[in-house]
Protein backbone atom coordinates (compact mmCIF):
# COMPACT_ATOMS: atom_id res chain seq x y z
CA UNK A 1 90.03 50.51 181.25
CA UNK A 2 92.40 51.38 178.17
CA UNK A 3 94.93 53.60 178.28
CA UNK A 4 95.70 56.49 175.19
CA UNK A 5 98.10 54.38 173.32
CA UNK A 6 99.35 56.73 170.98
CA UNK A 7 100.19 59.48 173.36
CA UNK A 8 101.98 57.33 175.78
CA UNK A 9 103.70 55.66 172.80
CA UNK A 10 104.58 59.32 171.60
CA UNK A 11 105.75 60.37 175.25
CA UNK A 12 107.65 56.59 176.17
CA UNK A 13 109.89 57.48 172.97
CA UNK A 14 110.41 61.50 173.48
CA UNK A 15 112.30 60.07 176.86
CA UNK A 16 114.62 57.10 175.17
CA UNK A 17 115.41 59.94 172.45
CA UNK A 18 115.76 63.15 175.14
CA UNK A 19 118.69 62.64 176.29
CA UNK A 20 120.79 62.07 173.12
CA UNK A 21 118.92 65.42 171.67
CA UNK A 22 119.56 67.74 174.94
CA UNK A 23 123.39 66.37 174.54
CA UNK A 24 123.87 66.79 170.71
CA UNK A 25 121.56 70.17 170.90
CA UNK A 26 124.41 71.61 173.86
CA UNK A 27 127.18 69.93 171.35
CA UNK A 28 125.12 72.05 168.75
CA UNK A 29 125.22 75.14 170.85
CA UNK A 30 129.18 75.05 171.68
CA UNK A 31 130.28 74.39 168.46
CA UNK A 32 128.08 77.43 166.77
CA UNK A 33 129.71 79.71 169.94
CA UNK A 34 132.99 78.81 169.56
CA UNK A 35 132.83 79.56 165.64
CA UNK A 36 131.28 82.96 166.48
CA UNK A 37 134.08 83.35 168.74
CA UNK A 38 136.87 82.83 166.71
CA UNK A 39 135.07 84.69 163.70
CA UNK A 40 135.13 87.50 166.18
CA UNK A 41 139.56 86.73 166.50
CA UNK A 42 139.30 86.50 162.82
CA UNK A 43 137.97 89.90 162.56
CA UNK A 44 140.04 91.66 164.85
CA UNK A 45 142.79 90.18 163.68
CA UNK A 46 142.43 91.56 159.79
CA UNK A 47 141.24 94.94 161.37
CA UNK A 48 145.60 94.62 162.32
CA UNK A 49 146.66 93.47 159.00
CA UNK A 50 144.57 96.23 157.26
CA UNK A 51 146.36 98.67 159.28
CA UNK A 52 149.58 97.36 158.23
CA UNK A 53 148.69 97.25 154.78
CA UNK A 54 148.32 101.26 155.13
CA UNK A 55 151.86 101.41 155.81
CA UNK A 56 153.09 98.72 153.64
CA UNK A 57 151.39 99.38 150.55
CA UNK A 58 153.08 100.50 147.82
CA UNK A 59 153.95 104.06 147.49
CA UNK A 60 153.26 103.89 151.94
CA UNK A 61 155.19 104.26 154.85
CA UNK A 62 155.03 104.60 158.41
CA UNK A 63 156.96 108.20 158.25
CA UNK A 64 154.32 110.99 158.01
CA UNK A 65 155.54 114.44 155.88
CA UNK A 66 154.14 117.84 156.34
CA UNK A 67 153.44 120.24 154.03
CA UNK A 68 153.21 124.35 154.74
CA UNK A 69 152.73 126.95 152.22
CA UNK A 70 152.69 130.43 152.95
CA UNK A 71 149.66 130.80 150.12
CA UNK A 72 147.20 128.87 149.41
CA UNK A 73 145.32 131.24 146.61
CA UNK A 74 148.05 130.29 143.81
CA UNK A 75 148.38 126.63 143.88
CA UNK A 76 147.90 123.36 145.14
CA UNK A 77 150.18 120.50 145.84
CA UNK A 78 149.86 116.66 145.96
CA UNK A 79 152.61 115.22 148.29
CA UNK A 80 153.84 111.12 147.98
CA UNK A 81 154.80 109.99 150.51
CA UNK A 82 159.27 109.97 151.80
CA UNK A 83 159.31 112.94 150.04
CA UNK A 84 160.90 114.74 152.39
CA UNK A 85 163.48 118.53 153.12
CA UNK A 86 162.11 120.65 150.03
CA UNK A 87 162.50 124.49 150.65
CA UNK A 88 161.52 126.25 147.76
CA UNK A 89 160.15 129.61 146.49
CA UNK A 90 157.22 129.51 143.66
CA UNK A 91 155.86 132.40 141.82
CA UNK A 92 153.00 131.95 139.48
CA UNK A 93 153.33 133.92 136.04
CA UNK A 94 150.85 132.07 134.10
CA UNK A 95 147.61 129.81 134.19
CA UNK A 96 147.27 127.80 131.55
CA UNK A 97 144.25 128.33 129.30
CA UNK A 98 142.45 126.42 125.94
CA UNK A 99 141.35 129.05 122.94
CA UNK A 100 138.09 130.33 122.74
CA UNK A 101 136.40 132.36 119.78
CA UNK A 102 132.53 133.10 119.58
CA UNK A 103 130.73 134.21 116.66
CA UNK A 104 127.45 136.01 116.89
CA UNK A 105 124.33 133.85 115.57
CA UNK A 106 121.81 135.32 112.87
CA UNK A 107 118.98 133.46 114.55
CA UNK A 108 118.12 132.52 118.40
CA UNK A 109 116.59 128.86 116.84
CA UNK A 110 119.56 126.15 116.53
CA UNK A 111 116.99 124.54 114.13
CA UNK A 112 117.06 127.90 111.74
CA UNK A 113 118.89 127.55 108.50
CA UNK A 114 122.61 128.65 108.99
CA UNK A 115 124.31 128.19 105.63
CA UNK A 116 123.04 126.62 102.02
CA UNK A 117 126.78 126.77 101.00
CA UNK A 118 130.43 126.99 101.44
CA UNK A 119 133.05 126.25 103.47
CA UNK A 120 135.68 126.42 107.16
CA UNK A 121 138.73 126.09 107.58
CA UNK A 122 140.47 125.17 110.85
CA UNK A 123 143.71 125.64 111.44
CA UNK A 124 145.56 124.11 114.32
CA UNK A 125 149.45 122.92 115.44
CA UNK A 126 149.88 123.76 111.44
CA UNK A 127 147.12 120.99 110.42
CA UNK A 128 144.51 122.72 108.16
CA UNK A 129 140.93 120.42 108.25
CA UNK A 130 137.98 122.17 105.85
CA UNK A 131 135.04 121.69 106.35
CA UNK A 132 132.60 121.61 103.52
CA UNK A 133 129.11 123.22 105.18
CA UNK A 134 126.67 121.37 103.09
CA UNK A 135 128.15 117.89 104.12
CA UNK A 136 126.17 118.41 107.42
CA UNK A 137 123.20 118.28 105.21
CA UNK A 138 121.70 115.18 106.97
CA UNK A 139 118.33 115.44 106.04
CA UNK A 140 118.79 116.72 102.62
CA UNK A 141 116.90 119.97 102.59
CA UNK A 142 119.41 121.89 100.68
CA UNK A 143 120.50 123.79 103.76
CA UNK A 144 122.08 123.72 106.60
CA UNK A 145 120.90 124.25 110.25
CA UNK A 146 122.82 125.97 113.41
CA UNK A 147 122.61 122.57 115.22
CA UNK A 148 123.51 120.77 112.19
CA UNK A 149 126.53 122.31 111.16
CA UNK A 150 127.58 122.10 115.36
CA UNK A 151 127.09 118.59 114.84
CA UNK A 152 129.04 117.98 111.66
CA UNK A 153 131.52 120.48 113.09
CA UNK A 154 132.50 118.02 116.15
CA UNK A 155 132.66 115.14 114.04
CA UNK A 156 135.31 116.12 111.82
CA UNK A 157 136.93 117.85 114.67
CA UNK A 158 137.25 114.22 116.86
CA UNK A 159 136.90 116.32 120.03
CA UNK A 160 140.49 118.61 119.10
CA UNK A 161 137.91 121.60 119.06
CA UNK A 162 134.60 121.50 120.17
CA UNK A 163 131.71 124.02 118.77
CA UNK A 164 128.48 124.26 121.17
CA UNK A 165 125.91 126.78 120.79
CA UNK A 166 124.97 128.85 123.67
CA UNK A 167 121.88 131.70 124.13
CA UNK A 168 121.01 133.94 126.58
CA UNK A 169 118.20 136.11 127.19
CA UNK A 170 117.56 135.30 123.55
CA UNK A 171 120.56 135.76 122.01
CA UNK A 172 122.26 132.74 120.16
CA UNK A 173 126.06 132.38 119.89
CA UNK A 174 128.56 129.47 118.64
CA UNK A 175 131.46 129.05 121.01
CA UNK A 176 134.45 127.03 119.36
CA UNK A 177 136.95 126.22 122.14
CA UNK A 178 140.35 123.31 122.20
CA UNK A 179 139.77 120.64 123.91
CA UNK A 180 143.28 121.10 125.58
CA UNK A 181 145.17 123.70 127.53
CA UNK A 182 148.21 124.82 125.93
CA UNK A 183 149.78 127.45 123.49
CA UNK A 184 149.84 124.64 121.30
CA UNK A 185 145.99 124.01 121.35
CA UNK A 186 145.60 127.68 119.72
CA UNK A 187 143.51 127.82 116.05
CA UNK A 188 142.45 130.11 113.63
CA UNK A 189 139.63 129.87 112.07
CA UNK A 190 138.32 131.31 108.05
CA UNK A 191 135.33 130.87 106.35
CA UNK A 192 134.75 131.80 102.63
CA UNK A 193 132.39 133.80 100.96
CA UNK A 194 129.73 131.54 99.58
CA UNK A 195 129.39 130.36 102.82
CA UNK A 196 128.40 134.28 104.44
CA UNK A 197 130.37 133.99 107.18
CA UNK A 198 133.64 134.83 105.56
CA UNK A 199 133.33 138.60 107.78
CA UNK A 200 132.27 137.10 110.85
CA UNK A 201 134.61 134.05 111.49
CA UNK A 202 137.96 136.37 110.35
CA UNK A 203 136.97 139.05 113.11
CA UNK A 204 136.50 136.09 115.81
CA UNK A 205 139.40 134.50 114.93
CA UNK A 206 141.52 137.67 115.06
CA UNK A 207 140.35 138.07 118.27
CA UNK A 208 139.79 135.41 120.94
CA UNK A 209 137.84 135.35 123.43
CA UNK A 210 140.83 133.46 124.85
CA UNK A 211 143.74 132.68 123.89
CA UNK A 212 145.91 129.20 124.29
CA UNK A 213 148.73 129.58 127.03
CA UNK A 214 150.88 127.54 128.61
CA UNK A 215 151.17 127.97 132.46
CA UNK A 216 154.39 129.36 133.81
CA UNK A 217 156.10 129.49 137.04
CA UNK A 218 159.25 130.80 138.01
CA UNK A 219 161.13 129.26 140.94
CA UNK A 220 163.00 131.17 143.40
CA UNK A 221 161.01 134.38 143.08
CA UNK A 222 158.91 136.22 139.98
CA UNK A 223 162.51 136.98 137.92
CA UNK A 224 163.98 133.37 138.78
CA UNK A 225 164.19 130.17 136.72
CA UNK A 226 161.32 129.72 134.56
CA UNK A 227 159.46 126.52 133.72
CA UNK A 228 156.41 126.21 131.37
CA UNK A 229 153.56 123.62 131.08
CA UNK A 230 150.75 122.63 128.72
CA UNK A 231 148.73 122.21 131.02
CA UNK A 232 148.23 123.58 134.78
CA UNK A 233 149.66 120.90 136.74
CA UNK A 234 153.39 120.57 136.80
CA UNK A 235 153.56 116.57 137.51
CA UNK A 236 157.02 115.21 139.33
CA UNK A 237 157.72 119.26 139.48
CA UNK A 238 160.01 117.60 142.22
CA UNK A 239 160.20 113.75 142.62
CA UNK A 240 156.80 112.98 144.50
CA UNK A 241 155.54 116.59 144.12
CA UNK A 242 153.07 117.76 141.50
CA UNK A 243 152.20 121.01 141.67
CA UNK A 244 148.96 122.44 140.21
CA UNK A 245 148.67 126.13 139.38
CA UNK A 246 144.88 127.86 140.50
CA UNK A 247 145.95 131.62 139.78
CA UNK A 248 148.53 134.29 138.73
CA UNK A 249 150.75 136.04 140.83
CA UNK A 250 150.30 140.00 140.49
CA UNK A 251 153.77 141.58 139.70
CA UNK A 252 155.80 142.62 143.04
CA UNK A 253 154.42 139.63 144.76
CA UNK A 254 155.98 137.49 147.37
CA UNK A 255 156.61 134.17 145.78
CA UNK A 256 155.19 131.19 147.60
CA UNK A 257 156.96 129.73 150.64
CA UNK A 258 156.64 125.47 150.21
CA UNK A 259 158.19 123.17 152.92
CA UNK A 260 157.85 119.88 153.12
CA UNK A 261 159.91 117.87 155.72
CA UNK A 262 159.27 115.03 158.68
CA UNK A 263 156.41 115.61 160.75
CA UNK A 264 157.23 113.36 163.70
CA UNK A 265 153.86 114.24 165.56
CA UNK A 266 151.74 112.61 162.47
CA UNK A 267 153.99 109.88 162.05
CA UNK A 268 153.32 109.11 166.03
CA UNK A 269 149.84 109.22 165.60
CA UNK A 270 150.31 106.87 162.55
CA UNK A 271 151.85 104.36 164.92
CA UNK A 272 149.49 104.87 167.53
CA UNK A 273 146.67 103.20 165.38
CA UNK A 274 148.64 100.55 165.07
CA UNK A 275 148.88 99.86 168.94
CA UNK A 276 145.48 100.30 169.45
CA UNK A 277 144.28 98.28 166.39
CA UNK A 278 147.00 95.54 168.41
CA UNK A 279 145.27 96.06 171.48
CA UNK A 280 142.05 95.26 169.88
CA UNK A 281 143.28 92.28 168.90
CA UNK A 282 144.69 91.39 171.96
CA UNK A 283 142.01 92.82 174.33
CA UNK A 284 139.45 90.30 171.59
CA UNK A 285 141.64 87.65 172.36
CA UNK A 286 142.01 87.74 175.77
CA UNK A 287 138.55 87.84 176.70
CA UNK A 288 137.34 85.02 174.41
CA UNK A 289 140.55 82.99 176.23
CA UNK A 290 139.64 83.33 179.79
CA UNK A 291 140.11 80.71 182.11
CA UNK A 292 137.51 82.63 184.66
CA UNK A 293 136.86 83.18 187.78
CA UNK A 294 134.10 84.26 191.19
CA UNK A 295 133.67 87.19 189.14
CA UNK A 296 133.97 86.20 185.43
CA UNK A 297 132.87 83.52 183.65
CA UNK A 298 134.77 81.35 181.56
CA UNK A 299 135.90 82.35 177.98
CA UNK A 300 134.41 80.57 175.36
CA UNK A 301 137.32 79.65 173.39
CA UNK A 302 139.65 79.11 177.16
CA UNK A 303 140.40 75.43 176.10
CA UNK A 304 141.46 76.37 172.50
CA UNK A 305 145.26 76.02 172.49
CA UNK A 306 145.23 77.61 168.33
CA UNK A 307 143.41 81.25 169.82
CA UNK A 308 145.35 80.72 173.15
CA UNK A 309 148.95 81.08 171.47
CA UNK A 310 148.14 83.49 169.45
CA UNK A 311 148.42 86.52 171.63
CA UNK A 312 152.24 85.07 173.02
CA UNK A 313 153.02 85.36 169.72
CA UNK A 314 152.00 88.29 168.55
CA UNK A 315 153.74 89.76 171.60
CA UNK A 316 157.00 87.92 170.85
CA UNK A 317 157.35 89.56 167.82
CA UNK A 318 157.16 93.21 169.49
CA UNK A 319 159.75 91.56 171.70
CA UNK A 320 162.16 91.01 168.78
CA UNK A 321 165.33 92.14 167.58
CA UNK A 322 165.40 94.66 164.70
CA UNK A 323 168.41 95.38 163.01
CA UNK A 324 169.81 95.37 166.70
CA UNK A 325 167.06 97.42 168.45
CA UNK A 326 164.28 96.50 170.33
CA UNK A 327 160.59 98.50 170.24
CA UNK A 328 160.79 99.07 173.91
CA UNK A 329 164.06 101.55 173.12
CA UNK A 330 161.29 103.34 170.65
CA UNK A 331 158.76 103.45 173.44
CA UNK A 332 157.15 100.37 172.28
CA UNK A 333 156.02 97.82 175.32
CA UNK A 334 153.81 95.09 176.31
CA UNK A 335 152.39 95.63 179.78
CA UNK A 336 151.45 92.87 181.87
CA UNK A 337 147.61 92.72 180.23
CA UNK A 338 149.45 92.00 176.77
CA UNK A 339 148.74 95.38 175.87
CA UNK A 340 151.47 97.41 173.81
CA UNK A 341 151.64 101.31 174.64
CA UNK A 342 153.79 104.16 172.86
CA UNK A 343 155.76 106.63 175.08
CA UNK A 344 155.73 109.13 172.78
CA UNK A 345 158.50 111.07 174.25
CA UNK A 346 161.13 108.04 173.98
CA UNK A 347 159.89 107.61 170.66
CA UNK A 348 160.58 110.52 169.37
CA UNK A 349 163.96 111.03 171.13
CA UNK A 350 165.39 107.79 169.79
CA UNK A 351 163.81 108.88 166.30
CA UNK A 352 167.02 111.23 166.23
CA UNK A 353 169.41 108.87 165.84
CA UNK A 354 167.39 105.11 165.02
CA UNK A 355 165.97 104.43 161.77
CA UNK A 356 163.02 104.21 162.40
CA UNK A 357 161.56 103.59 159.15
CA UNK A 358 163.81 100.19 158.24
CA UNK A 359 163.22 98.64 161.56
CA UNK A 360 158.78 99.28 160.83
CA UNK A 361 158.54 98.64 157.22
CA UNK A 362 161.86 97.34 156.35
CA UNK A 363 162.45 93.95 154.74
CA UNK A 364 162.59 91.73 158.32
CA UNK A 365 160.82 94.41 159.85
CA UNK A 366 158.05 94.26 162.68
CA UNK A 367 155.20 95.22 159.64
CA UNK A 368 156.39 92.67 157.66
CA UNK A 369 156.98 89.78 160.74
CA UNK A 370 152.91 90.71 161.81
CA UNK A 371 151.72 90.51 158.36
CA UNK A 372 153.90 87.07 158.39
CA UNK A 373 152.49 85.75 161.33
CA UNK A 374 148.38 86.85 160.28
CA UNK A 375 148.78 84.95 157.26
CA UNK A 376 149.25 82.11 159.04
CA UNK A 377 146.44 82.83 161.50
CA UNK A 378 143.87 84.36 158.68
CA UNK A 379 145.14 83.39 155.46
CA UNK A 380 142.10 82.37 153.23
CA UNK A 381 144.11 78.78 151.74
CA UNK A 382 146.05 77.70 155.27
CA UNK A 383 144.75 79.88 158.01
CA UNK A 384 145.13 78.21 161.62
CA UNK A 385 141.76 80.16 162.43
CA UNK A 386 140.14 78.78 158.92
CA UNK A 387 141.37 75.29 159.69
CA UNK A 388 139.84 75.70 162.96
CA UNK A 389 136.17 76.12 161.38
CA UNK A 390 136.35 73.91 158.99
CA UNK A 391 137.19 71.08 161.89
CA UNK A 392 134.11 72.49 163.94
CA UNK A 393 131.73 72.47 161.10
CA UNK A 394 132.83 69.18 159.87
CA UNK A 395 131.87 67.99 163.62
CA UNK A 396 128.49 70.21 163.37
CA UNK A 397 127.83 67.77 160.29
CA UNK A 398 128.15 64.83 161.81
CA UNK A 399 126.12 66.14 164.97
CA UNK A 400 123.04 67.35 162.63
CA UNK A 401 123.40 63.39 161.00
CA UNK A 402 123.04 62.09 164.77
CA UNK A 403 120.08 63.96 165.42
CA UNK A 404 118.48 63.03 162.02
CA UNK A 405 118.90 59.08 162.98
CA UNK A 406 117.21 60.70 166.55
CA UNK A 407 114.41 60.71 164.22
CA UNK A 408 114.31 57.34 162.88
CA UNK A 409 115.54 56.08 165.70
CA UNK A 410 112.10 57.66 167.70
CA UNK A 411 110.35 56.29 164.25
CA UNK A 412 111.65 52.69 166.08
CA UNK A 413 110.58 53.62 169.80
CA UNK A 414 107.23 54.91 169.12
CA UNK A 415 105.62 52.22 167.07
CA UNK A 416 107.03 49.48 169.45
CA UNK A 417 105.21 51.30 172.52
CA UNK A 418 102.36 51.90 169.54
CA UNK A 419 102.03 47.80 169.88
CA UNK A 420 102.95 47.67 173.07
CA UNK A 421 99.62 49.62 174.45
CA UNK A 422 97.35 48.68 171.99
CA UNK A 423 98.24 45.34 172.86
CA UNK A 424 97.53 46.21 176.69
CA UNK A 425 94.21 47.46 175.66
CA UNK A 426 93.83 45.07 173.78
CA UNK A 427 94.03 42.42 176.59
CA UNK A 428 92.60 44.89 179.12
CA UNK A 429 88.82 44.80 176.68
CA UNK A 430 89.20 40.78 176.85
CA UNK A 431 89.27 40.72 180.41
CA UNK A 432 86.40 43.25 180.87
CA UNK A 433 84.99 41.04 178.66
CA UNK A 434 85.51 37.60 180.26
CA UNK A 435 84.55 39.53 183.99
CA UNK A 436 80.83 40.55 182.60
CA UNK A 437 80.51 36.59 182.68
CA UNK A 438 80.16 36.78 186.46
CA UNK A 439 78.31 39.28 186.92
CA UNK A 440 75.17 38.68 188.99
């Protein structure tokens, strides 16, 4: 009887080969775990040093200001931050504005003809620019058009004063307006006679639709110290304050109210995502490191020393000296999980009298020892963590290599049981053979 050589060759080498493949596939499965694991540290960790970036950042800080105005309708205010004890009064005697004229259209088409001749002349911050009308002739029809001329107009203008033509309900008008804000952005405007506007232009001119201004304000009430502006926003009115004006002050009103001081609940809060971005970190940490137990299993990463250390560290640096304080005097502790927690009460009592913004953000600081320490950890050249994959996907390598000599190595196995059974049959057909001999 023969036997099915090729599927007992195929089976005889799937068992010499199993076991290597079930112990490089587990291998497999660790290693690919254990870098999800610490890609999860990884994470949690730089979720911390963004945080701290917040606060050390240029221009940042850790102490949070407030800013109250008794009225919000006359201006607005943009706040840097340690700016800090500003009381002042602000009343608002002037927006600033850009000049406006308008002169009445003889058509409601901005392809009608406008002008076959003549010249404008603009006059602004004492720099006359003429325009000769029939240079906007671009299609050499002997005239001039509305949008033409608008056109020609803007060019020659290089955006100092911009002409656009506007309708409604039929009617067509040019609007010439600066470009800036500003008493010096005002113009004047002629146009001779040849051109047929000569009439028109010298009534707009002598009277805007709006005139240039510079914004005013006058500090300490509407007859105190006046400052002007070109433009509506008053930047570094105080250092780290700009102030931008929205509207005019009637005469008789209140001036504004601004303070802008410490506002130790923010600043609290502040440092409060810091803990709990810690705790993340920690909490991440801690799990992933478990050594287990009846009721939890065993972290993944429990026998890596790198991870393990990481969290005693981090919490000997809240443990620290700074300039001769320690966090827990600010409120600042690790409990017996690792985790820190703010008393917010201690915090802001010692706040009083500890400065608290050299011992967080200070050179030496606790910002600056984290940010220290998660370089080391996460840093993209010399990270422990980075160094850590690389070493597990260097061994992943070498594992896939194993598996793919599995294969030859199977290759080997299967056609030497291949032989082996067709041999078998081989000899089991000959004896069949030679026992038909006797056969009565």
């Amino acid at each position: 009887m023969n036997v099915d050589a090729v599927q007992l060759a195929s089976n005889f080498a799937s068992l010499d080969v199993q076991p290597f493949e079930l112990r490089y596939n587990q291998k497999l499965s660790t290693i690919t775990n254990q870098t999800s694991a610490i890609n999860r540290v990884k994470s949690s960790l730089q979720a911390l040093e963004d945080k701290l970036y917040e606060f050390t950042k240029t221009g940042s800080q850790l102490t949070q200001t407030a800013t109250t105005s008794s009225n919000e309708d006359y201006f607005s205010l943009s706040v840097a931050s340690g700016v800090d004890d500003i009381q002042l009064d602000v009343f608002v005697k002037q927006t600033a504005s850009n000049h406006q004229l308008v002169i009445d259209a003889n058509s409601s088409d901005p392809n009608d003809v406008m002008a076959t001749a003549g010249t404008f002349s603009v006059t602004q911050d004492g720099i006359v620019t003429d325009i000769n009308i029939m240079d906007a002739d671009t299609d050499s029809s002997g005239d001039v058009t509305y949008s033409e001329f608008v056109t020609h107009f803007n060019d020659k203008l290089d955006g100092s004063i911009q002409a656009t033509l506007v309708k409604s309900q039929g009617v067509m008008k040019v609007l010439f307006g600066s470009d800036s804000q500003g008493a010096d952005a005002a113009f004047t405007m002629t146009a001779d006679a040849a051109s047929g506007w000569d009439s028109a232009v010298s009534a707009a001119s002598g009277a805007p639709l709006q005139v240039a201004q510079d914004a005013i304000i006058a500090l300490g009430g509407e007859f105190g110290a006046e400052l002007s502006n070109s433009s509506n926003t008053f930047e570094s009115l105080i250092e780290g304050v700009d102030l931008t004006v929205k509207a005019a002050n009637s005469s008789g009103d209140t001036a504004t109210k601004i303070s802008i001081g410490d506002d130790q609940s923010a600043t609290m809060d502040a440092l409060q995502e810091f803990v709990d971005a810690y705790n993340d970190a920690v909490t991440e940490i801690s799990n992933l490191t478990s050594s287990g137990n009846e009721e939890e299993a065993r972290g993944i990463l429990a026998s890596d020393s790198i991870v393990r250390n990481i969290k005693n560290q981090l919490s000997a640096i809240v443990r620290d000296d700074y300039d001769g304080n320690r966090l827990f005097s600010l409120g600042l502790e690790i409990g017996r999980d690792g985790k820190l927690s703010l008393d917010r009460s201690a915090f802001e009592d010692a706040a009083t009298t500890i400065d608290v913004e050299t011992i967080f953000t200070g050179a030496g600081g606790v910002f600056e020892a984290f940010e220290g320490a998660l370089e080391s950890y996460i840093g993209f050249t010399d990270g422990s963590l980075n160094r850590r994959i690389d070493i597990l996907n260097d061994e992943k390598g070498r594992i896939n290599d194993a598996l793919a000599q599995l294969d030859t190595r199977y290759e080997t196995y299967y056609n030497r049981y291949l032989a082996q059974f067709t041999q078998l049959n081989s000899l089991s057909s000959d004896l069949d053979s030679v026992s038909g001999l006797f056969t009565v």
